[in-house]
Protein backbone atom coordinates (compact mmCIF):
# COMPACT_ATOMS: atom_id res chain seq x y z
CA UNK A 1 43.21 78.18 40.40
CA UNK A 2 40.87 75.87 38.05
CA UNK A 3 41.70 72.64 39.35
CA UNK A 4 41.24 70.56 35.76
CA UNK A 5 43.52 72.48 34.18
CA UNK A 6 46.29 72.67 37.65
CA UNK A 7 45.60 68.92 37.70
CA UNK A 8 46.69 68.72 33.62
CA UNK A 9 49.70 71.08 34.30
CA UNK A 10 51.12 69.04 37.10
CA UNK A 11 50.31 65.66 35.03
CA UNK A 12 52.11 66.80 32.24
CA UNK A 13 55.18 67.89 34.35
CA UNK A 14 55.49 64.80 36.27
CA UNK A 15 55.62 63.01 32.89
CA UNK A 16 58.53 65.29 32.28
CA UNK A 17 56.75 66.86 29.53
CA UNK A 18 57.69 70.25 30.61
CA UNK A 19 56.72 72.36 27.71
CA UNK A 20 53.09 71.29 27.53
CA UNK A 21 52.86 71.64 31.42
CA UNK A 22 53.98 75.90 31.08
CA UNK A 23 51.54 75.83 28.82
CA UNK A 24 49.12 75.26 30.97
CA UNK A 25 50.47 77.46 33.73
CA UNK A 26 50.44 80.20 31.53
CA UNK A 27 46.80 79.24 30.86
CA UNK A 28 46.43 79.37 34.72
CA UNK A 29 47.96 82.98 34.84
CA UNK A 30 45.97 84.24 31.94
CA UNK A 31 42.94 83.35 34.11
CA UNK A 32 43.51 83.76 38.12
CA UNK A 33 46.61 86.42 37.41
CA UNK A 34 49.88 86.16 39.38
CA UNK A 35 50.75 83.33 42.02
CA UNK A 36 53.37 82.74 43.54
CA UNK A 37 53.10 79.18 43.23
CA UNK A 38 52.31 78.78 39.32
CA UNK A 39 55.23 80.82 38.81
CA UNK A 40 57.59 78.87 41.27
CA UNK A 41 56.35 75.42 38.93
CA UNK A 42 56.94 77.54 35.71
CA UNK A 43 60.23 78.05 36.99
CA UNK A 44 61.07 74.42 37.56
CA UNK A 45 59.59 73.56 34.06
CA UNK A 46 62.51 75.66 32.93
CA UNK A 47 65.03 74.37 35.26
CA UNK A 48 64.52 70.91 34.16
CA UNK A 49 64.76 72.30 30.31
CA UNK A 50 67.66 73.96 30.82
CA UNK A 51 66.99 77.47 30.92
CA UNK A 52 68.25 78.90 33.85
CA UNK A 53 67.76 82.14 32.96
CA UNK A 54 64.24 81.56 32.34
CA UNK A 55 63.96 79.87 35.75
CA UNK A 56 65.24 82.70 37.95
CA UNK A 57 62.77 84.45 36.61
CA UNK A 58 59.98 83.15 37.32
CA UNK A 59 61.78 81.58 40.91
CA UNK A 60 62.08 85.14 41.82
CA UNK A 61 58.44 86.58 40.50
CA UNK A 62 57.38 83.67 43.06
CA UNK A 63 59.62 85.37 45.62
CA UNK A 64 58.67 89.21 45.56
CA UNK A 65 54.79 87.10 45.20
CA UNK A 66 55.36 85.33 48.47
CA UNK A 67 58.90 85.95 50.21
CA UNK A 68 57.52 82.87 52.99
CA UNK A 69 57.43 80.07 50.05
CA UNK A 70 60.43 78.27 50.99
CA UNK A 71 60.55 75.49 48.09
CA UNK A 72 61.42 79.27 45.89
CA UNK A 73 64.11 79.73 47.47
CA UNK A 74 65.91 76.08 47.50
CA UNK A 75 64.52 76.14 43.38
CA UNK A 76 66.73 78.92 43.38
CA UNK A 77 69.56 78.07 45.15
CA UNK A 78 70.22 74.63 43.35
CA UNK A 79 70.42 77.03 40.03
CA UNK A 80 72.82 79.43 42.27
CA UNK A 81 74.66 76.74 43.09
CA UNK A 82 75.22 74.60 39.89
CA UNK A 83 76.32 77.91 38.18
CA UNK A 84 79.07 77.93 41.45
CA UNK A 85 77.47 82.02 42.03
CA UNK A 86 77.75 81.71 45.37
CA UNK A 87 77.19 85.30 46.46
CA UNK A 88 73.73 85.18 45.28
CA UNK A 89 73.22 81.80 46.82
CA UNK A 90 74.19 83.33 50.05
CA UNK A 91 72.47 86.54 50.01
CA UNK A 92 69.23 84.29 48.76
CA UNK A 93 69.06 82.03 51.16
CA UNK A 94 70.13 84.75 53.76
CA UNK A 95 66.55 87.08 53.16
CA UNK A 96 64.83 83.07 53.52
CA UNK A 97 66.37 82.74 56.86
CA UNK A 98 65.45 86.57 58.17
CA UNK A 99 61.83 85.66 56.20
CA UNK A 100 61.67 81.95 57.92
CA UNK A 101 64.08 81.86 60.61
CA UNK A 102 62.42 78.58 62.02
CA UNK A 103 63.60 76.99 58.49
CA UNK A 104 65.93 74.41 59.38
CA UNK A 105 66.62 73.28 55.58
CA UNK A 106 66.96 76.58 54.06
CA UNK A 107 69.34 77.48 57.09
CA UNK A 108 71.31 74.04 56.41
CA UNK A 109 71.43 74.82 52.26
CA UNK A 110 72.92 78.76 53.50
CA UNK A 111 75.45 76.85 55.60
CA UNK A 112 76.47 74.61 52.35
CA UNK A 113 76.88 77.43 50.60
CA UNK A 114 79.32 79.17 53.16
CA UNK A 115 81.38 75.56 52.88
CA UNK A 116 81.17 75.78 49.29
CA UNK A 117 82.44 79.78 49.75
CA UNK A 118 85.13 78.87 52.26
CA UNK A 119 83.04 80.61 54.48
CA UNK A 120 83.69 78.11 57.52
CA UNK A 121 83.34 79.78 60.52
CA UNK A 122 79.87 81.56 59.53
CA UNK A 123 78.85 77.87 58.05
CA UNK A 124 79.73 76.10 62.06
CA UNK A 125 77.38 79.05 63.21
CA UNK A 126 74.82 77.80 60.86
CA UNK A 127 74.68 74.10 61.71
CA UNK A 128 74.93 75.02 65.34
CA UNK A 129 71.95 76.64 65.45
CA UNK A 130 70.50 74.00 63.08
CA UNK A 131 71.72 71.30 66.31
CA UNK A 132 70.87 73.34 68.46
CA UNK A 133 66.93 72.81 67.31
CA UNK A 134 67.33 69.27 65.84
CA UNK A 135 69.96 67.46 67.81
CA UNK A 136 69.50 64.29 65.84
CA UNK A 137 70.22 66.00 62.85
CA UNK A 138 72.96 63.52 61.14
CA UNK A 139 73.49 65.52 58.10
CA UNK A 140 74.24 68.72 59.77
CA UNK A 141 76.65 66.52 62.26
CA UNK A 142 78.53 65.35 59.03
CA UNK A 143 79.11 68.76 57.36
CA UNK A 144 80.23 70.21 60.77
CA UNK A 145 82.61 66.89 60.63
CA UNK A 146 83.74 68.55 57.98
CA UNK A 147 84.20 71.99 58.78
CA UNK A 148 86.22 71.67 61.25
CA UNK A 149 88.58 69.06 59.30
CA UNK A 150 89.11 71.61 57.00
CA UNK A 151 89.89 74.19 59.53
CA UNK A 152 91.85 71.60 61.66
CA UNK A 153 90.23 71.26 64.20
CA UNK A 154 90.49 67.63 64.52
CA UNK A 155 88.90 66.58 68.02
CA UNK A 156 86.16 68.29 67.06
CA UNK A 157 85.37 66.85 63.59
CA UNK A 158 86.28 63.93 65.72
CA UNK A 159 82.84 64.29 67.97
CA UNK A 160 81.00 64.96 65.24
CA UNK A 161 81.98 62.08 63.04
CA UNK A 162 81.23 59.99 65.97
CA UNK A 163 77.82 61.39 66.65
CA UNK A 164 77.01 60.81 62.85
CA UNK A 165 77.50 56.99 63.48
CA UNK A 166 74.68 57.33 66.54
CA UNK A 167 72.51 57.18 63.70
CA UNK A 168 74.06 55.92 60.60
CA UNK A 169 76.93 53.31 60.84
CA UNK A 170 75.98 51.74 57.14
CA UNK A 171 78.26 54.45 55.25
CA UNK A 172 81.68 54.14 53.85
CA UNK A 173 82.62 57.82 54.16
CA UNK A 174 81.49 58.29 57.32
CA UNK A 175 84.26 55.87 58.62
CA UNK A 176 86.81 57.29 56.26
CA UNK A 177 86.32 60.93 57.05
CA UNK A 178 85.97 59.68 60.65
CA UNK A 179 89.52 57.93 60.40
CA UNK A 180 91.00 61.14 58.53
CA UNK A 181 90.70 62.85 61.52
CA UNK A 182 92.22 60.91 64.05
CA UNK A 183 95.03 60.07 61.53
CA UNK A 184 95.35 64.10 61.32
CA UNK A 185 95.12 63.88 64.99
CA UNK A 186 97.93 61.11 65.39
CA UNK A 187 95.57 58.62 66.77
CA UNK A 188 97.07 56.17 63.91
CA UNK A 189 95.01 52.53 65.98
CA UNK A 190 92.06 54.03 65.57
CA UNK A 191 92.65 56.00 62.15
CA UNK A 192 93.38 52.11 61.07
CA UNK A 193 90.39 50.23 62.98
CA UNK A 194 88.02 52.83 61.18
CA UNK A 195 89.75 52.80 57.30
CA UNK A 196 89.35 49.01 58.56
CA UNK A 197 85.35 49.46 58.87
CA UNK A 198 84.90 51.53 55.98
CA UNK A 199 86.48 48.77 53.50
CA UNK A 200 84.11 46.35 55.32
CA UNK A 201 80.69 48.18 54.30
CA UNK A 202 82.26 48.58 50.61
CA UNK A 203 85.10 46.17 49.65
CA UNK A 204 84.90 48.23 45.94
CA UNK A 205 85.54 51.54 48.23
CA UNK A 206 89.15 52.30 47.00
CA UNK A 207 90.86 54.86 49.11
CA UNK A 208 90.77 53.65 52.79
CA UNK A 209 92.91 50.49 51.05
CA UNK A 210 95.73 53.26 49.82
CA UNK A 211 95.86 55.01 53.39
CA UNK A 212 96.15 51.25 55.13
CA UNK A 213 98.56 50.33 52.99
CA UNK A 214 100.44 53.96 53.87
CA UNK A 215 99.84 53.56 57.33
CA UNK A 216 100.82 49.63 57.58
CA UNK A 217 104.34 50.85 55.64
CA UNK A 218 104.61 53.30 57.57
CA UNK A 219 104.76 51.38 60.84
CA UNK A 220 107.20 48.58 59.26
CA UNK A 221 104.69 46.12 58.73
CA UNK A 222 105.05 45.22 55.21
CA UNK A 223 103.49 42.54 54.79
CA UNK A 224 100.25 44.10 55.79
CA UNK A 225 100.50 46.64 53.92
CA UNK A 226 101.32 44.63 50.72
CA UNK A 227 98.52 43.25 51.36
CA UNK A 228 96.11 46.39 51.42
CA UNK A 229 97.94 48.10 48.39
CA UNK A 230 97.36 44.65 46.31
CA UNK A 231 93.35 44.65 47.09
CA UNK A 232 93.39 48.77 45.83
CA UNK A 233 95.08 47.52 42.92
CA UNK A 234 91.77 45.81 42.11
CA UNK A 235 89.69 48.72 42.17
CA UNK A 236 89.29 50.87 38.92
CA UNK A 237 92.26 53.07 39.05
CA UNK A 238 93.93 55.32 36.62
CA UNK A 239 96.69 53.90 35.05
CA UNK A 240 99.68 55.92 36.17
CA UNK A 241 98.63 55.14 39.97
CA UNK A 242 98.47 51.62 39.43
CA UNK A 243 102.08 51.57 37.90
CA UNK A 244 103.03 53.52 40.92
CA UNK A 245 101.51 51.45 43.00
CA UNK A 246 102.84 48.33 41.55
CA UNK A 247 106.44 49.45 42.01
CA UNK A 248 105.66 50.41 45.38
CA UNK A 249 103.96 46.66 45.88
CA UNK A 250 107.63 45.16 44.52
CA UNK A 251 109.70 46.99 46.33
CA UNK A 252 107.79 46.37 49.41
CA UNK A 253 108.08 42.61 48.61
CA UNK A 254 112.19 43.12 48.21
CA UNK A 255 112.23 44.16 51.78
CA UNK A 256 109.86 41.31 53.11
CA UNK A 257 112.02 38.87 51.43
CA UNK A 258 115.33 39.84 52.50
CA UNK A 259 113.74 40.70 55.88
């Protein structure tokens, strides 16, 4: 591949000036013929411009080119997956395992797409194996988290909340998912310590102030949970919620004072 003009191409693209840069791709394959990764860059040119169509293209001439070029296959997903075709995400990024089975990303974006497909047990089998050969994998911890929330199985998004925050304890949603759990799991002191934490990292975080001020009314202790409900009525809600919420707030404030 002439360098000058790979060197122009890739100047020109990181400029975002995508139609001069397949320009001089295509000068690239007029010269040195087919490669895998000239086409996989034409394809992103066309990604960024908005032509999927033209992108799969030339994502998939870079495939049958090279079936081990793994950025071809993400390229190709992240078009998959913004059109929501899931089946062809999956059967993608499938052949990229079989072709690259030591791929821990391209196993972790099949694993989204099972999530994405409702496809949860074959997606815990994914990030299993993903653990299995990075154990300090956080991200793959957190979608497991969520797996098994969605499936109910609520000690064990439980242990894998927890293990996120072995390596990340900086994140809102981490706590909130984390206290979703053991709320679903009637653990309601630590569901509250850990809605607690979350509005701690991110006072402007609204909903672990709704599910305190649920969980504080629910236990009796209105006064509490008047409290909570009036610092979510400071976040940017939609209208109808914060009228509900406001009649909710008075009536709460009825009870205290004839308490």
């Amino acid at each position: 591949m002439p360098k000058r003009i790979a060197d122009k191409a890739i100047k020109f693209y990181k400029a975002g000036n995508y139609e001069s840069a397949i320009d001089e791709f295509t000068r690239i394959l007029e010269t040195e013929g087919d490669n895998a990764e000239v086409y996989n860059n034409m394809g992103l040119c066309y990604a960024n411009l908005g032509n999927d169509e033209k992108a799969e293209d030339y994502f998939l001439k870079a495939q049958s080119l090279n079936p081990k070029l793994p950025q071809v296959y993400i390229n190709l997903a992240d078009i998959y997956y913004k059109q929501k075709d899931f089946d062809s995400g999956i059967q993608l990024l499938a052949q990229g395992s079989y072709e690259m089975p030591q791929n821990m990303v391209m196993r972790h974006y099949l694993a989204r797409f099972y999530m994405e497909d409702a496809r949860l047990d074959m997606a815990i089998d994914e990030l299993e194996t993903i653990l299995e050969h990075q154990p300090n994998n956080y991200d793959a911890y957190y979608d497991l988290g969520r797996v098994h929330f969605e499936l109910g199985n609520y000690e064990s998004a439980i242990s894998a909340f927890e293990k996120v925050l072995e390596f990340k304890t900086d994140n809102e949603w981490i706590y909130y998912y984390l206290a979703e759990a053991y709320e679903a799991n009637d653990n309601i002191d630590k569901a509250i310590s850990n809605y607690i934490k979350a509005t701690s990292i991110n006072f402007n975080f609204p909903f672990p102030f709704k599910k305190l001020g649920i969980l504080f009314m629910a236990r009796g202790d209105f006064e509490s949970s008047i409290e909570y409900f009036e610092d979510y009525l400071k976040k940017d809600l939609a209208q109808e919620e914060k009228n509900n919420i406001e009649k909710l707030v008075a009536n709460l404030k009825l009870k205290v004072n004839r308490g």
